[in-house]
Protein backbone atom coordinates (compact mmCIF):
# COMPACT_ATOMS: atom_id res chain seq x y z
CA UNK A 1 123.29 84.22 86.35
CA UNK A 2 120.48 86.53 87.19
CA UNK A 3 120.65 90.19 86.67
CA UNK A 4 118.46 93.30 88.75
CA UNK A 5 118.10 96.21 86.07
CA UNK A 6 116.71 99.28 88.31
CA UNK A 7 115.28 102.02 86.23
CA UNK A 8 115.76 105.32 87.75
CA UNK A 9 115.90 108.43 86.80
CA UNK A 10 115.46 112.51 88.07
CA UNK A 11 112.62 113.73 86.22
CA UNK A 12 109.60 112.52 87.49
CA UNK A 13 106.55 115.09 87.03
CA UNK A 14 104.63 114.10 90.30
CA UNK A 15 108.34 114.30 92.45
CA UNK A 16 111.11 115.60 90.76
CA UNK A 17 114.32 114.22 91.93
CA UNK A 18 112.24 111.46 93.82
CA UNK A 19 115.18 108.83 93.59
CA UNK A 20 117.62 110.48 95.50
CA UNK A 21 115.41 112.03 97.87
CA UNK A 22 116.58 111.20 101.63
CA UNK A 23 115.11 107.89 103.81
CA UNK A 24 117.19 108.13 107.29
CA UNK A 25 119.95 109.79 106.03
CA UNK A 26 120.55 108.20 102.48
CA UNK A 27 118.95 108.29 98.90
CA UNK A 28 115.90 105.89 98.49
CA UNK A 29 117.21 104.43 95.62
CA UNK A 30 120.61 103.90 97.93
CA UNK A 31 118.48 102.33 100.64
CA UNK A 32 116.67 100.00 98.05
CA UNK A 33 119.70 98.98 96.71
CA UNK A 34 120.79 97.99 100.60
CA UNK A 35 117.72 96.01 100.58
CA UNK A 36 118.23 94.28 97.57
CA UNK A 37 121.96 93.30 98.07
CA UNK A 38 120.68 90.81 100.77
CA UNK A 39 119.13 89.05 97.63
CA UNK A 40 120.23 85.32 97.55
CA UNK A 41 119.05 85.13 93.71
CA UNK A 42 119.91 87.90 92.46
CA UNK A 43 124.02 88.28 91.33
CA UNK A 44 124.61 91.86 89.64
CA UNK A 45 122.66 94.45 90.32
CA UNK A 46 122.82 97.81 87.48
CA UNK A 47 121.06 101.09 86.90
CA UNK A 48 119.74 101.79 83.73
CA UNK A 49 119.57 105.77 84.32
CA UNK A 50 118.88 108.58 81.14
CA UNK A 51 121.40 110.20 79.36
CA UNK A 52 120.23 113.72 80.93
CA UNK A 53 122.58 116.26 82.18
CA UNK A 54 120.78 116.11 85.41
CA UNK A 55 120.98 112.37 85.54
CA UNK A 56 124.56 112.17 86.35
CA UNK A 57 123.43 112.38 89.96
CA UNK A 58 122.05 108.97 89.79
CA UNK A 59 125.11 107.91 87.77
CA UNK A 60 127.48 109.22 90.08
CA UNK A 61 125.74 107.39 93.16
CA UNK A 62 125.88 104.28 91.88
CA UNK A 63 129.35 104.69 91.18
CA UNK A 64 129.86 106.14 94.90
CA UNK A 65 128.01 102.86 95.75
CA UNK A 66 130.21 100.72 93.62
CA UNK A 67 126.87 99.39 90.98
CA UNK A 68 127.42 99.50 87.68
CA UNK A 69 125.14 102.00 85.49
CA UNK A 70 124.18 102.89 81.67
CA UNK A 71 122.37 106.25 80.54
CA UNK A 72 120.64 106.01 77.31
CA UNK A 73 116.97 107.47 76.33
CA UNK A 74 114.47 108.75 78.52
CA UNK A 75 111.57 108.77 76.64
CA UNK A 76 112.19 105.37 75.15
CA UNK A 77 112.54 103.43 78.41
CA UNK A 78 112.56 100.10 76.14
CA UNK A 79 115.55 100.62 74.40
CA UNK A 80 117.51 102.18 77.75
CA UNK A 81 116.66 98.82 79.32
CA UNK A 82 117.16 96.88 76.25
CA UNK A 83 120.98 98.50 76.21
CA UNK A 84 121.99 97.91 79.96
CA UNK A 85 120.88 94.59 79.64
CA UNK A 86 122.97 93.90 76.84
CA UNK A 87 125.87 95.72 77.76
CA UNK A 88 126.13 93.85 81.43
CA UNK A 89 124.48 90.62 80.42
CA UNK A 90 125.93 87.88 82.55
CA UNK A 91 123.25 85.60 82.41
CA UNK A 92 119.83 84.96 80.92
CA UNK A 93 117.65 86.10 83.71
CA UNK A 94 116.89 89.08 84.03
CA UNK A 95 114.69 91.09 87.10
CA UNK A 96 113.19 94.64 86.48
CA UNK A 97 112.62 96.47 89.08
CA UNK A 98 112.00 100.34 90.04
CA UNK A 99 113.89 102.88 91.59
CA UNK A 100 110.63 104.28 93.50
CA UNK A 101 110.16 101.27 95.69
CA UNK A 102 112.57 101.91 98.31
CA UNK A 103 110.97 98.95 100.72
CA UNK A 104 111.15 95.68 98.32
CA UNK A 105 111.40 93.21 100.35
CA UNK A 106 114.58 90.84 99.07
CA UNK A 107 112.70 87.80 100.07
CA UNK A 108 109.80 88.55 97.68
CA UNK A 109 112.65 88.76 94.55
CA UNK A 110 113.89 85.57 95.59
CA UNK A 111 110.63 84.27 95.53
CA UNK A 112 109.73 85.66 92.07
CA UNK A 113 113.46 84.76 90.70
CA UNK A 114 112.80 81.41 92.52
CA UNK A 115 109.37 80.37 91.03
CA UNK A 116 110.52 81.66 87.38
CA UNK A 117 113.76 79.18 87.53
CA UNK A 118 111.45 76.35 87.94
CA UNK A 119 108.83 77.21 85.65
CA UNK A 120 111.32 78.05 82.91
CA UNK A 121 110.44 75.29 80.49
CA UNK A 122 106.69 77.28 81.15
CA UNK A 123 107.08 80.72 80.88
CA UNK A 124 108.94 83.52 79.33
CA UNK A 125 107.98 85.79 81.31
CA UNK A 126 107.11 85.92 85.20
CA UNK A 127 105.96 88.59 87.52
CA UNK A 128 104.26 89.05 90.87
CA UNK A 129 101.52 91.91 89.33
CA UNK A 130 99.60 89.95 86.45
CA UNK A 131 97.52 90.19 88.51
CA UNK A 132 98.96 92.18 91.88
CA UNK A 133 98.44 90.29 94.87
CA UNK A 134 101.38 91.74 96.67
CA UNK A 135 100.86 95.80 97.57
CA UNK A 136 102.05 98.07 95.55
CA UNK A 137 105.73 98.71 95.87
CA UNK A 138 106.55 95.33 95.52
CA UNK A 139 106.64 94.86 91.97
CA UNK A 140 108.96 92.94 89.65
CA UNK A 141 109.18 91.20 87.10
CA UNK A 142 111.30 88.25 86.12
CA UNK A 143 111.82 87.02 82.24
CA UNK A 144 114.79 86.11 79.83
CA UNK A 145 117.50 88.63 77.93
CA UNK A 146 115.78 86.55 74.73
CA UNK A 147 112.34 87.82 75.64
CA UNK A 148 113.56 90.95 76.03
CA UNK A 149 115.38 91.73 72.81
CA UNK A 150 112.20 90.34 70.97
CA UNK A 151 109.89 93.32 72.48
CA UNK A 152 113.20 95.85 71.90
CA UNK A 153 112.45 94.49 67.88
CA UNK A 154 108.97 94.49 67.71
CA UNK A 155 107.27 96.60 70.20
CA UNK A 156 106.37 100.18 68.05
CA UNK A 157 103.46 102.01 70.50
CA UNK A 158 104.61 104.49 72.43
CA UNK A 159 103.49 102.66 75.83
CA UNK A 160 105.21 99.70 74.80
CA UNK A 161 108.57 102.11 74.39
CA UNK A 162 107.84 104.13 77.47
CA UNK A 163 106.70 100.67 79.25
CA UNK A 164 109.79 98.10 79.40
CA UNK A 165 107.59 94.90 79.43
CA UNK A 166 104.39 96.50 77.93
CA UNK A 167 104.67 94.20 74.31
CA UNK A 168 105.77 90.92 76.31
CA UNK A 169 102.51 90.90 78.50
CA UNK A 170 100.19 92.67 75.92
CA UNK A 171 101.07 89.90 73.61
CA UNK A 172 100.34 86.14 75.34
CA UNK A 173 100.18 84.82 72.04
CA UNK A 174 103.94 85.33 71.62
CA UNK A 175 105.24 85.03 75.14
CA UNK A 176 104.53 82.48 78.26
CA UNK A 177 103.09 84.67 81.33
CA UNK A 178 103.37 82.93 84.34
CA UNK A 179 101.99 85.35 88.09
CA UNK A 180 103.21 84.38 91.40
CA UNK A 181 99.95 85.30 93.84
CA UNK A 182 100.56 86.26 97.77
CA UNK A 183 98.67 84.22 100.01
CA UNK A 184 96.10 86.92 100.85
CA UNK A 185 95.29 90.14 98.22
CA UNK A 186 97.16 93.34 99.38
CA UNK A 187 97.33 94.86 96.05
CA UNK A 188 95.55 98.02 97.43
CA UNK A 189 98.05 98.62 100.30
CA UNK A 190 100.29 101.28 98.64
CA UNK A 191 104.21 101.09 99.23
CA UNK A 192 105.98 102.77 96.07
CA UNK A 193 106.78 106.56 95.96
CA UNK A 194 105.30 108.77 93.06
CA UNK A 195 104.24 111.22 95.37
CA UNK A 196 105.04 113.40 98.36
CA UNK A 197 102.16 111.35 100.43
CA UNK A 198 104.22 108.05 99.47
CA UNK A 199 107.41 109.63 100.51
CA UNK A 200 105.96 110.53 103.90
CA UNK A 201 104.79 106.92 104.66
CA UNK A 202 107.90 105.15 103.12
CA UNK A 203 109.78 107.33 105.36
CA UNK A 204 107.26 106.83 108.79
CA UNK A 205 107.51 102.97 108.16
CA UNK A 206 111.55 103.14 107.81
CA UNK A 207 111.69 105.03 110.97
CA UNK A 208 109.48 102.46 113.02
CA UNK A 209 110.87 99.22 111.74
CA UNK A 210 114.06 100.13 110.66
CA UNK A 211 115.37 100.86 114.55
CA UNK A 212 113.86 97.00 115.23
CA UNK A 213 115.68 95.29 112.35
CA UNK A 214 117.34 96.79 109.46
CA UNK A 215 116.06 93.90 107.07
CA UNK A 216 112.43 94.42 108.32
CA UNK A 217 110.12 92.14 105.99
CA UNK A 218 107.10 92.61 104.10
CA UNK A 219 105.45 90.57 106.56
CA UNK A 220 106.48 93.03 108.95
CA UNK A 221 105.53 95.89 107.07
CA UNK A 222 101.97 93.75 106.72
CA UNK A 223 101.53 93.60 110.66
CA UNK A 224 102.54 97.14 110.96
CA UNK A 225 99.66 98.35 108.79
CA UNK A 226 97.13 96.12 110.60
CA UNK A 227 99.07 97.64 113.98
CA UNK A 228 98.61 101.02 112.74
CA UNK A 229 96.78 101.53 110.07
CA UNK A 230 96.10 105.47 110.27
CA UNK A 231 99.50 105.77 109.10
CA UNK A 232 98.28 104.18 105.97
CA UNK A 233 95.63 106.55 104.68
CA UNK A 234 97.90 109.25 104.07
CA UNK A 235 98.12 107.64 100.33
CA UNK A 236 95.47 105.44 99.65
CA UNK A 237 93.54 107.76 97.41
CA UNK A 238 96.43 107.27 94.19
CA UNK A 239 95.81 105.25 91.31
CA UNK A 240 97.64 102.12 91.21
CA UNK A 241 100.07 102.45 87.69
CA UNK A 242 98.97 106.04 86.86
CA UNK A 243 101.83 106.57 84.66
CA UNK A 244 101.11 103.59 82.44
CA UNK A 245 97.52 104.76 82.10
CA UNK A 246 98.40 107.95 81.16
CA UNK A 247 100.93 106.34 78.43
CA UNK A 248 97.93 104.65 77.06
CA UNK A 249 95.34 108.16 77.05
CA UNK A 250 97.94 109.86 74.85
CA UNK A 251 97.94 107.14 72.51
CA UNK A 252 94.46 107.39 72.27
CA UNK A 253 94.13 110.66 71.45
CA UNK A 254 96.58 110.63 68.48
C-alpha cells in the first residue's frame, strides 16, 4: 500500500496561516487534498501537522475532511514525519508531499509512485526534483518506510531534522536515488505558495481553469502559461527552495 504524508502546518514566516488560506471558497490545503484524492496510486492520505496550539486548525480540518492527522514537533520536521508514518503505516511506500502546493497535479504522483514501483529493486529513494524538471509546485518524493526510519536514526544536522529527506539524498552512498525528468525543463515556472505573490497566481489559475474542468492538468496549467504568460511574472523573482537554503546558512554560521 502506498501512503501520501502532507506536511502542513500554520506558522510559516513568509505567510502565516498559508495552509488554510482560501482558493474559491475552501482552504488550499483542502483543495490539494481534492486534487490528490483522484490519485489512482496513492491509498491513505494523512497530515503530519505540529503539536502547536494554533495547529489544531489544520487538525481539526482534516478531521472535518475525514483524513487522518498526527501533531508532533515543529522544529524537528524529521521526527514529525518519521511518527505519522509509523503510526498509519499501511504499506511500505511512502509519498511526501507539501501542504503549499495546492495545484499537484494527481497524474504527476501517479507517475512518480508509478516509476518508483518498478524501479524498486533500483532505488530507495525516488523523486521528480533531483534534479527539477517539473515547475515548482509539483514536488514529491517517493521512497520506503525502511529508508525513512534509517535517516530518523542517523540524520543529526539541523537541515537534515528540519528537512524530511535531507540525509537520504545528501547521502548516495547509503541510499539508491532514482529522478523522474518531464519531457521539457519547467523547473523555473513557479506553482507552490510561500508567498502572497504565489497565493495570487495559484488563486488566478484556479479561477480560469477550474470553471473549464475541476481536474485541470499540469499540462493545462503548461498551455495556460504559454496562453498567458503575464499572469506568470507576478512570482518569478523567488528563489526556488529558499527555506532549505536558509536551513543550511544557519548551520554555517554555528
Amino acid at each position: 500500500m502506498v501512503i501520501a504524508i502532507i506536511q502542513a502546518r500554520l506558522g510559516s514566516t513568509r505567510l502565516p496561516g498559508k495552509v488554510l488560506k482560501k482558493i474559491l471558497g475552501k482552504p488550499m490545503l483542502e483543495r490539494m487534498i481534492e486534487r490528490l484524492k483522484r490519485s489512482k496510486t496513492i491509498d491513505k492520505i494523512v497530515i503530519a501537522t505540529t503539536d502547536n496550539p494554533e495547529d489544531k486548525k489544520v487538525a481539526d480540518l482534516a478531521k472535518k475532511i475525514g483524513i487522518d492527522y498526527y501533531q508532533g514537533s515543529e522544529n524537528d520536521v524529521l521526527d514529525r514525519y518519521y511518527r505519522a508514518a509509523k503510526k498509519f503505516k499501511t504499506g511500505d511506500i511512502i509519498v511526501r508531499l507539501t501542504g503549499d502546493c495546492p495545484l499537484m497535479d494527481s497524474r504527476v504522483v501517479d507517475r512518480v509512485v508509478n516509476f518508483y514501483k518498478k524501479n524498486k529493486k533500483k532505488f530507495d529513494y525516488v523523486s521528480n526534483v533531483r534534479p527539477p524538471t517539473f515547475p515548482d509546485g509539483m514536488d514529491m518524493e517517493v521512497f520506503s518506510f525502511e529508508s525513512l526510519e534509517r535517516a530518523w536514526q542517523n540524520a543529526e544536522l539541523q537541515s537534515e531534522r528540519e528537512h524530511v529527506t535531507a540525509y537520504i539524498y545528501k547521502h548516495p552512498e547509503i541510499f539508491r536515488i532514482g529522478n523522474l525528468h518531464y519531457k521539457k525543463d519547467f523547473s523555473n515556472l513557479r506553482l507552490t505558495v510561500d508567498n502572497k505573490e504565489d497565493l495570487m497566481l495559484v488563486r488566478k489559475i484556479f479561477q480560469i481553469l477550474y470553471k473549464k474542468n475541476n481536474n485541470f492538468t499540469l499540462e493545462d496549467i503548461l498551455e495556460l502559461s504559454e496562453n498567458q504568460p503575464a499572469i506568470f511574472l507576478i512570482n518569478r523573482h523567488i528563489q526556488r527552495n529558499e527555506g532549505y537554503f536558509k536551513s543550511l546558512e544557519k548551520e554555517k554560521k554555528h
